[in-house]
N, C-alpha and C. Protein backbone atom coordinates (compact mmCIF):
# COMPACT_ATOMS: atom_id res chain seq x y z
N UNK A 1 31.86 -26.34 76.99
CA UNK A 1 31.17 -27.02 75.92
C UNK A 1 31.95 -26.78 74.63
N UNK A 2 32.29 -28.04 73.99
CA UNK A 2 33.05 -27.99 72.77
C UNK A 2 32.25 -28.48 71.57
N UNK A 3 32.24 -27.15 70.52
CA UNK A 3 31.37 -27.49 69.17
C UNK A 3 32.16 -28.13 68.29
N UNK A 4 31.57 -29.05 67.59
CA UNK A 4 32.60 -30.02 66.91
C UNK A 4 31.60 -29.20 65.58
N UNK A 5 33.00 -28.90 64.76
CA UNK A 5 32.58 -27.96 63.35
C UNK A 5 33.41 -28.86 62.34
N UNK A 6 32.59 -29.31 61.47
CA UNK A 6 33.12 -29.70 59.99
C UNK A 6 32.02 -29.41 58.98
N UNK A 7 33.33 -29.13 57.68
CA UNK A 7 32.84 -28.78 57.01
C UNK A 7 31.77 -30.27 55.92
N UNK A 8 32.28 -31.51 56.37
CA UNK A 8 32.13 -32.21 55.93
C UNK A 8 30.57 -33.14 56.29
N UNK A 9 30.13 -32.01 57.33
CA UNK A 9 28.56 -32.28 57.98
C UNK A 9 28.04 -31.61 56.72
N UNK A 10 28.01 -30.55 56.10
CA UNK A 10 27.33 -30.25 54.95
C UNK A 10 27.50 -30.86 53.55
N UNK A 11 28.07 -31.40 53.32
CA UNK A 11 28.34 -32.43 52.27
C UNK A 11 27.50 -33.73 52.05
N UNK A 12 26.52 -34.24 51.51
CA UNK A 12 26.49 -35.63 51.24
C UNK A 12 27.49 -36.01 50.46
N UNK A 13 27.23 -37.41 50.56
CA UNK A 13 28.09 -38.49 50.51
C UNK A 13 27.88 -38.62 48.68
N UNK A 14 28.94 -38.41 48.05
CA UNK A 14 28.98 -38.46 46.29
C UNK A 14 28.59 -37.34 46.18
N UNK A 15 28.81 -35.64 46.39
CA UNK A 15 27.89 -34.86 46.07
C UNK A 15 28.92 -34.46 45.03
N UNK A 16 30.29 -34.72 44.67
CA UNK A 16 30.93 -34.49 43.18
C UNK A 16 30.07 -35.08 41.88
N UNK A 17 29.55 -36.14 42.67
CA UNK A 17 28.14 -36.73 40.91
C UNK A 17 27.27 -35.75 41.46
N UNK A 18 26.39 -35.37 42.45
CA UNK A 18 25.11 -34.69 42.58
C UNK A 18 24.81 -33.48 42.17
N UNK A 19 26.84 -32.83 42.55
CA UNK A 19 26.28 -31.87 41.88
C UNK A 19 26.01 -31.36 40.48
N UNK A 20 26.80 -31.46 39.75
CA UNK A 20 26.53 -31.38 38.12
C UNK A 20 25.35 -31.92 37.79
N UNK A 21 24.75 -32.79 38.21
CA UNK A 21 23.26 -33.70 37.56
C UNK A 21 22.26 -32.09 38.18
N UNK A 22 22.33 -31.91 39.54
CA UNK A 22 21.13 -30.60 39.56
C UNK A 22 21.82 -29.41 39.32
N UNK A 23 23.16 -29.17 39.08
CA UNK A 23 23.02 -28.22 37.97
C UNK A 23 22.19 -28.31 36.23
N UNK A 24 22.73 -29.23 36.04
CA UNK A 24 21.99 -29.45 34.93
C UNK A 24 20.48 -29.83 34.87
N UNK A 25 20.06 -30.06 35.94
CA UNK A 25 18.71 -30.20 35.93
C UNK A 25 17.97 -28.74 36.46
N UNK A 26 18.43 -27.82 36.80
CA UNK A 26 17.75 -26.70 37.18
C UNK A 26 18.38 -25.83 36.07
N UNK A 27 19.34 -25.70 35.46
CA UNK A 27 19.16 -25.22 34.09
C UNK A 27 18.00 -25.25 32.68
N UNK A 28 18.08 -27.52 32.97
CA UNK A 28 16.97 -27.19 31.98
C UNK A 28 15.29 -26.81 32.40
N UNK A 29 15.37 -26.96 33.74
CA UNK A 29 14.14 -26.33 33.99
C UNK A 29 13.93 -25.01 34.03
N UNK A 30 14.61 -24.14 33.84
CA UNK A 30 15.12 -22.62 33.51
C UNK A 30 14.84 -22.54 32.07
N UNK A 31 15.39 -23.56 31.29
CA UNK A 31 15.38 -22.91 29.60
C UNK A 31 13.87 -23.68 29.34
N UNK A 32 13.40 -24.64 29.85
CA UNK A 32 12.15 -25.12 29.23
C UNK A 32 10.84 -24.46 30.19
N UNK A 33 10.88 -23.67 30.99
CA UNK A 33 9.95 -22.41 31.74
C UNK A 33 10.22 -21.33 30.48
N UNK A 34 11.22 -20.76 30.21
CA UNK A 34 11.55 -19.61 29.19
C UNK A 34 10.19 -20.14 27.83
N UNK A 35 10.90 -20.69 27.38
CA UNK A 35 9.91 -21.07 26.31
C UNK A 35 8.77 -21.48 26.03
N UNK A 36 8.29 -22.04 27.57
CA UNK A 36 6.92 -21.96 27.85
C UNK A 36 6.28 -20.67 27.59
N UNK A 37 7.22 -19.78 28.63
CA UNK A 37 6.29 -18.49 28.73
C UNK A 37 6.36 -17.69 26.93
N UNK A 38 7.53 -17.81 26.60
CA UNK A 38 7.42 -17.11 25.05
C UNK A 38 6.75 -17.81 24.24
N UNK A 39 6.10 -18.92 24.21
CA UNK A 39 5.06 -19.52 23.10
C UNK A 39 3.68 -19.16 23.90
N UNK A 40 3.65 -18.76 25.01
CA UNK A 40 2.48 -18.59 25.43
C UNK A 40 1.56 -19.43 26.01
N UNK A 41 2.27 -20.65 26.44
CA UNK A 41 1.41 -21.86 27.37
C UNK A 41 1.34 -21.78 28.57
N UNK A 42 1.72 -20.70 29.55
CA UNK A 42 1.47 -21.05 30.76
C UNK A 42 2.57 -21.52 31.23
N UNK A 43 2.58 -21.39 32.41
CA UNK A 43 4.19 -21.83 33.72
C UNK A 43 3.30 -23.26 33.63
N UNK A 44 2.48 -23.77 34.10
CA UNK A 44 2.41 -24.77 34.95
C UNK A 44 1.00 -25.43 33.70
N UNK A 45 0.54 -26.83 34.12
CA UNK A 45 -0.36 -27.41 33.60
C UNK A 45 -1.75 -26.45 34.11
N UNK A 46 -2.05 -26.27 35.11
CA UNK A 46 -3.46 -25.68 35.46
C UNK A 46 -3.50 -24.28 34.65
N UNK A 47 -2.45 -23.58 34.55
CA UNK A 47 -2.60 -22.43 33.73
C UNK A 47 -2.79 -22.49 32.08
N UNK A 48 -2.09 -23.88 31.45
CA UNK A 48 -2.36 -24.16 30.30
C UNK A 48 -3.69 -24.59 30.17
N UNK A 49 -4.23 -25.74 30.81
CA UNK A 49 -5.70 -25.77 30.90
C UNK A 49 -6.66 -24.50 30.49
N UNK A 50 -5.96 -23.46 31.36
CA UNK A 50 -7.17 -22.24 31.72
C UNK A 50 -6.99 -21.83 29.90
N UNK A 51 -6.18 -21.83 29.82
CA UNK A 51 -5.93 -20.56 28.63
C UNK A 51 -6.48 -21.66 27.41
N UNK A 52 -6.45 -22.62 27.40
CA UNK A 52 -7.20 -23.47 26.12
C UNK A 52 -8.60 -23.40 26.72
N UNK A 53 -9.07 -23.98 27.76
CA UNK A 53 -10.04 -24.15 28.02
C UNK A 53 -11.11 -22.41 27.48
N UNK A 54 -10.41 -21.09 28.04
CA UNK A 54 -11.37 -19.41 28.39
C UNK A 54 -10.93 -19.57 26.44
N UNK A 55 -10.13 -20.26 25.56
CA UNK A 55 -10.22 -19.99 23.94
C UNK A 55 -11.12 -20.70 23.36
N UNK A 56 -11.69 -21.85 23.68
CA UNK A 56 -12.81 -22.59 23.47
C UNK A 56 -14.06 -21.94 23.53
N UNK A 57 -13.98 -21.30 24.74
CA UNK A 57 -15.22 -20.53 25.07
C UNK A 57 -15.51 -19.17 24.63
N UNK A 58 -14.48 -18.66 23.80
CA UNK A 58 -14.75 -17.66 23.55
C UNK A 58 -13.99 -16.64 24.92
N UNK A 59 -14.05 -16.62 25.63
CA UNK A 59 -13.74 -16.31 26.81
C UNK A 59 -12.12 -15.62 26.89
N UNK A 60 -11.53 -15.89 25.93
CA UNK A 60 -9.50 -15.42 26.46
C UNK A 60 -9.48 -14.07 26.80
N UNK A 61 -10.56 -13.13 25.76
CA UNK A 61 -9.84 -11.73 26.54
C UNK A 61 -10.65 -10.99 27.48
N UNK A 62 -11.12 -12.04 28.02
CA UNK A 62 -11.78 -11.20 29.58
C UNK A 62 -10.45 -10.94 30.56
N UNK A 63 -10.45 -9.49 30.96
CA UNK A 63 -9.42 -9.82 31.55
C UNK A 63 -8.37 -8.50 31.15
N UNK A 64 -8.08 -8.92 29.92
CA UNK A 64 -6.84 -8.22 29.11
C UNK A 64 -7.16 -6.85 29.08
């Protein structure tokens, strides 16, 4: 039994454009997570919700 090995099975097809676009796209999702968390909004939408929603109510430092 003969394994046919290339390196060119791991490659898509244009991945010289693909790759730079998700480098650059997982960078800026790296620097715009950072600054989420240092202004204090939460990683994600459901966590921003929570934290406006428990300041409305009086509610933020249950917890802390």
């Amino acid at each position: 039994m003969k394994i046919n090995f290339s390196l060119k099975q791991f490659f898509p097809q244009k991945w010289q454009v693909k790759l730079p676009v998700m480098l650059f796209a997982v960078v800026m999702m790296g620097v715009t997570l950072s600054v989420l968390i240092e202004i204090g909004w939460g990683t994600d939408p459901a966590t921003f919700m929570n934290y406006h929603v428990a300041a409305l109510l009086g509610t933020d430092n249950i917890g802390l």
